[in-house]
Protein backbone atom coordinates (compact mmCIF):
# COMPACT_ATOMS: atom_id res chain seq x y z
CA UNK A 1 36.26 2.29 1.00
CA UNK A 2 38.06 -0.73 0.08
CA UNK A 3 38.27 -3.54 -1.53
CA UNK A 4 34.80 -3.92 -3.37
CA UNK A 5 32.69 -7.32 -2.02
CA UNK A 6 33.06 -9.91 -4.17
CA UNK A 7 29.95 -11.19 -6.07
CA UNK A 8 30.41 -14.76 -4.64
CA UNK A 9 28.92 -17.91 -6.16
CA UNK A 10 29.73 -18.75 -9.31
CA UNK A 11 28.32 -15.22 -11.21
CA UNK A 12 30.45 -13.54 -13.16
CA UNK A 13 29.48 -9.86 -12.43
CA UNK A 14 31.72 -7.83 -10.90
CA UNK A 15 32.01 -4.36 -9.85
CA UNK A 16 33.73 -1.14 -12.12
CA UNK A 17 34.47 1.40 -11.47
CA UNK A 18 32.95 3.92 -8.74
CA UNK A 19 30.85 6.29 -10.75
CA UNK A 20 29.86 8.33 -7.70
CA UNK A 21 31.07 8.26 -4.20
CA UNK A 22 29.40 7.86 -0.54
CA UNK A 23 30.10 11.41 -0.14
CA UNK A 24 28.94 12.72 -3.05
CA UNK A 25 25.87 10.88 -3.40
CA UNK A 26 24.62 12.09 0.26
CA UNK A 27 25.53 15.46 -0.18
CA UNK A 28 23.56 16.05 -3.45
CA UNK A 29 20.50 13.87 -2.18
CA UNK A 30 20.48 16.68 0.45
CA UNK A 31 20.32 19.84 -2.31
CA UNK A 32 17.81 17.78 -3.80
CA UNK A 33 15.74 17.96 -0.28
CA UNK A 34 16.45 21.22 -0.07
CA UNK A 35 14.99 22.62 -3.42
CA UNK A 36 11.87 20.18 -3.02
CA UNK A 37 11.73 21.88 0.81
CA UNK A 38 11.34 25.35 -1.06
CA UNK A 39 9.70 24.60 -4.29
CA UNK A 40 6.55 22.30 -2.02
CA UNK A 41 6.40 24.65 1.04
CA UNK A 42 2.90 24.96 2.52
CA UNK A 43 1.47 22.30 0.05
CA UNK A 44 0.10 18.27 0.33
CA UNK A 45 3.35 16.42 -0.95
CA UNK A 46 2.89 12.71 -1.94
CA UNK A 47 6.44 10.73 -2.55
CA UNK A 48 5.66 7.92 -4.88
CA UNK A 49 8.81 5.53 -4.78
CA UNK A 50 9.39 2.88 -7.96
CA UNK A 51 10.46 -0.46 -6.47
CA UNK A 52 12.31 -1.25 -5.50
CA UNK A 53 15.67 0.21 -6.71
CA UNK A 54 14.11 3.71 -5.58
CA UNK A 55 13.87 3.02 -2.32
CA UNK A 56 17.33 3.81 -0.41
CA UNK A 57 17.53 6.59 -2.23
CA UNK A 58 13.65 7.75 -1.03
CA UNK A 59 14.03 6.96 2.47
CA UNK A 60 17.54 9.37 2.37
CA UNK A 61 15.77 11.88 0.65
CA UNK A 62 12.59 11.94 2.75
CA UNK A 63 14.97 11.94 5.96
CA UNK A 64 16.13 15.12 4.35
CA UNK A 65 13.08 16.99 3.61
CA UNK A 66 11.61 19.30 6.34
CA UNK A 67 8.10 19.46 5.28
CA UNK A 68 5.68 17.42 6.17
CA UNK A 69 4.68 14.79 3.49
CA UNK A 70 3.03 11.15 2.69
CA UNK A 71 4.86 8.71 0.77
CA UNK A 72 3.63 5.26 -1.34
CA UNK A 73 4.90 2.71 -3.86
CA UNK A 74 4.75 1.30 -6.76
CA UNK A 75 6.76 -1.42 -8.47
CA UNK A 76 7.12 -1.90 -11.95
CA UNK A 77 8.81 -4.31 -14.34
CA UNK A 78 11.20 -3.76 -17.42
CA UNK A 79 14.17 -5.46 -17.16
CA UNK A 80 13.73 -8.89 -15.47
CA UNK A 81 17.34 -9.60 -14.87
CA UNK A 82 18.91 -8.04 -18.01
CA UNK A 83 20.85 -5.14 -18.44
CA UNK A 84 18.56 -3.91 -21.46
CA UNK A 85 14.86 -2.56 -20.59
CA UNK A 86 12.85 -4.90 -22.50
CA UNK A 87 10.27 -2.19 -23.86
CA UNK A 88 7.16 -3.97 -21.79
CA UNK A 89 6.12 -2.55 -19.04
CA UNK A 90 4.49 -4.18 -16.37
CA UNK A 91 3.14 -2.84 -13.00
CA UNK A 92 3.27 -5.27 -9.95
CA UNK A 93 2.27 -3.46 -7.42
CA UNK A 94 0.31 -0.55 -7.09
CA UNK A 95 -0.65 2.13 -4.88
CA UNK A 96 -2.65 2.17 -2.22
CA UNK A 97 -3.95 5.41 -2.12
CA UNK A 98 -5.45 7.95 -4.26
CA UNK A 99 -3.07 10.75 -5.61
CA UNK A 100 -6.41 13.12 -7.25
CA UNK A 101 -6.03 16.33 -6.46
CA UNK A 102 -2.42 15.87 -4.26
CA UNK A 103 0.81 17.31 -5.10
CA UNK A 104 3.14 14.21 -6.58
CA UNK A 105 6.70 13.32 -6.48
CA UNK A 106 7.67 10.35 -8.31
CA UNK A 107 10.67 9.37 -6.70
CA UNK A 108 13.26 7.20 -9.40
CA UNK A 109 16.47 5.85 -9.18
CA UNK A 110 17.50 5.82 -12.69
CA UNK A 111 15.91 6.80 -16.14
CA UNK A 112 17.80 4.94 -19.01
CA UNK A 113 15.56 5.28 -22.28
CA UNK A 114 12.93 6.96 -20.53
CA UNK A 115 10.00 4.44 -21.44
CA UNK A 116 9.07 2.90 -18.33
CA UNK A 117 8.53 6.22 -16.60
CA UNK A 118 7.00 7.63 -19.46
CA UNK A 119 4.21 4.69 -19.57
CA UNK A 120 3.96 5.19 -15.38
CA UNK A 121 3.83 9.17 -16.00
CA UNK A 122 0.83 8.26 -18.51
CA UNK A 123 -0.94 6.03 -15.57
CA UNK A 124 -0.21 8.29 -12.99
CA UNK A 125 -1.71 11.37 -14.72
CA UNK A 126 -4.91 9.51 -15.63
CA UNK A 127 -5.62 10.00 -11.71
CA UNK A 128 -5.81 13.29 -11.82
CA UNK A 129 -3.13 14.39 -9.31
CA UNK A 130 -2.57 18.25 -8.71
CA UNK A 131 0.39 18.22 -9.80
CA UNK A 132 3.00 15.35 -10.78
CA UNK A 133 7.06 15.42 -11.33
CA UNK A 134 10.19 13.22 -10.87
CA UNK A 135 12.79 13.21 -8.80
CA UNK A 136 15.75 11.08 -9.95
CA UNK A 137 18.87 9.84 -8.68
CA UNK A 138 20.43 8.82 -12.19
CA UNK A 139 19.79 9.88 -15.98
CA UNK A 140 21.56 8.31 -18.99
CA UNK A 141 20.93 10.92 -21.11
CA UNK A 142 22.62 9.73 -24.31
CA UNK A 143 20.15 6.89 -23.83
CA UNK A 144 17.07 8.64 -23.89
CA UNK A 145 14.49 7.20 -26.69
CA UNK A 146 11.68 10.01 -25.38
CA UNK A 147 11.56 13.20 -24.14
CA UNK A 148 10.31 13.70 -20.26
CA UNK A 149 10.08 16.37 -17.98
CA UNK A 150 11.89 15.66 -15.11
CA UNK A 151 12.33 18.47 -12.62
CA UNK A 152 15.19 16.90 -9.91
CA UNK A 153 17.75 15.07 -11.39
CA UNK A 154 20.53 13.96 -8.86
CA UNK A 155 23.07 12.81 -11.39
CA UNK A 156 23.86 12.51 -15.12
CA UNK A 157 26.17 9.09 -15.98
CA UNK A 158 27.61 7.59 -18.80
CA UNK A 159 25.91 4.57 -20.82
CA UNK A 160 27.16 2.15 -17.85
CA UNK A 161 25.13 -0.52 -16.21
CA UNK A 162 25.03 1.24 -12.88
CA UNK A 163 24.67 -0.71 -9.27
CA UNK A 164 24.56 0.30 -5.40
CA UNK A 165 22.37 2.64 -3.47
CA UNK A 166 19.20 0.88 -4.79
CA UNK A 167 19.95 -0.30 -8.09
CA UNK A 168 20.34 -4.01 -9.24
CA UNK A 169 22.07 -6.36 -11.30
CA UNK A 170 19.76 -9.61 -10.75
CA UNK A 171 18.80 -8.58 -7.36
CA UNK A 172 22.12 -7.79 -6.17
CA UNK A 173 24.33 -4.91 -5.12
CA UNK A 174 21.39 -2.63 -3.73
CA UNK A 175 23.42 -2.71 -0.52
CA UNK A 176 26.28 -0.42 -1.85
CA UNK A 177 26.68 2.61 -0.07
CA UNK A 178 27.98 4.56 -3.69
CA UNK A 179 26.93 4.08 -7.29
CA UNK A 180 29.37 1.58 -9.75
CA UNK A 181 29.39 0.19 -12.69
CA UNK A 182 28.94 -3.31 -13.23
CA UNK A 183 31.85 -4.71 -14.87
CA UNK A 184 30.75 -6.59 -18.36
CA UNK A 185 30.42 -10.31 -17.49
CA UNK A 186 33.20 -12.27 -18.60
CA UNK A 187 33.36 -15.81 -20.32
């Protein structure tokens, strides 16, 4: 892989350590399209990805799904550009088609202490979908402050600030190609 890009500028975050590799990412975001294959054959599938640091991860895993389904997003607002969820939840974009009666995915790239997806499960399930689960790339589970059904889970990580594939420290590092920590900033 390399030498890790350097953050440039004058910012002081940095890249860890790898938490999970190119190759090991891709080859469980295909299991996961596998079991969602089997478990929503024959049925009206709606992907709902959470802006944005869901959506490399949902475009790889609806490239490897075989069944036919829709996809829309949403975008919501916790962290601003901390590294700590502020607790207030904000939704900035919505979606633009109704879910009643469909078959939902929620498509996440990380649940930390569960509270943002727990408000959007809440908002989601107030439009009467079918059914309605999550799919996530990442789960700090010794971070969890509420329990929460969530039926795909790619990978469990340590309490780390994690970046690449999607995820964000102040905008930056979605482009990674493999999951990292971010290195704490530095005086």
């Amino acid at each position: 892989m390399g030498e890790p890009p350097s953050s440039g500028g004058n910012s002081v975050d940095r890249l860890g350590e790898t938490l999970i590799d190119s190759e090991r990412l891709h080859a469980r975001v295909a299991e996961l399209g596998a079991e969602i294959d089997a478990d929503y054959a024959g049925r009206d599938l709606v992907l709902v990805g959470v802006l944005k640091g869901a959506l490399i991860f949902m475009a790889d895993l609806m490239r490897s799904l075989t069944l036919p389904c829709e996809i829309d997003l949403m975008a919501v607002s916790s962290y601003g550009s901390s590294t700590v969820s502020s607790g207030v939840v904000r939704i900035l974009k919505d979606l633009d088609t109704s879910i009643e009666g469909r078959d939902v995915l929620v498509v996440e790239d990380i649940i930390d202490s569960g509270l943002t997806l727990q408000y959007l499960m809440r908002n989601l399930r107030a439009r009467d979908p079918a059914t309605l689960e999550v799919c996530s790339l990442l789960t700090k589970p010794e971070r969890r402050r509420v329990e929460l059904p969530i039926k795909y889970v790619g990978f469990e990580i340590p309490n780390v600030f994690a970046i690449g594939y999607g995820l964000d420290h102040a905008q930056r590092w979605r482009n990674l190609d493999y999951v990292a920590a971010l290195e704490p900033t530095r005086s």
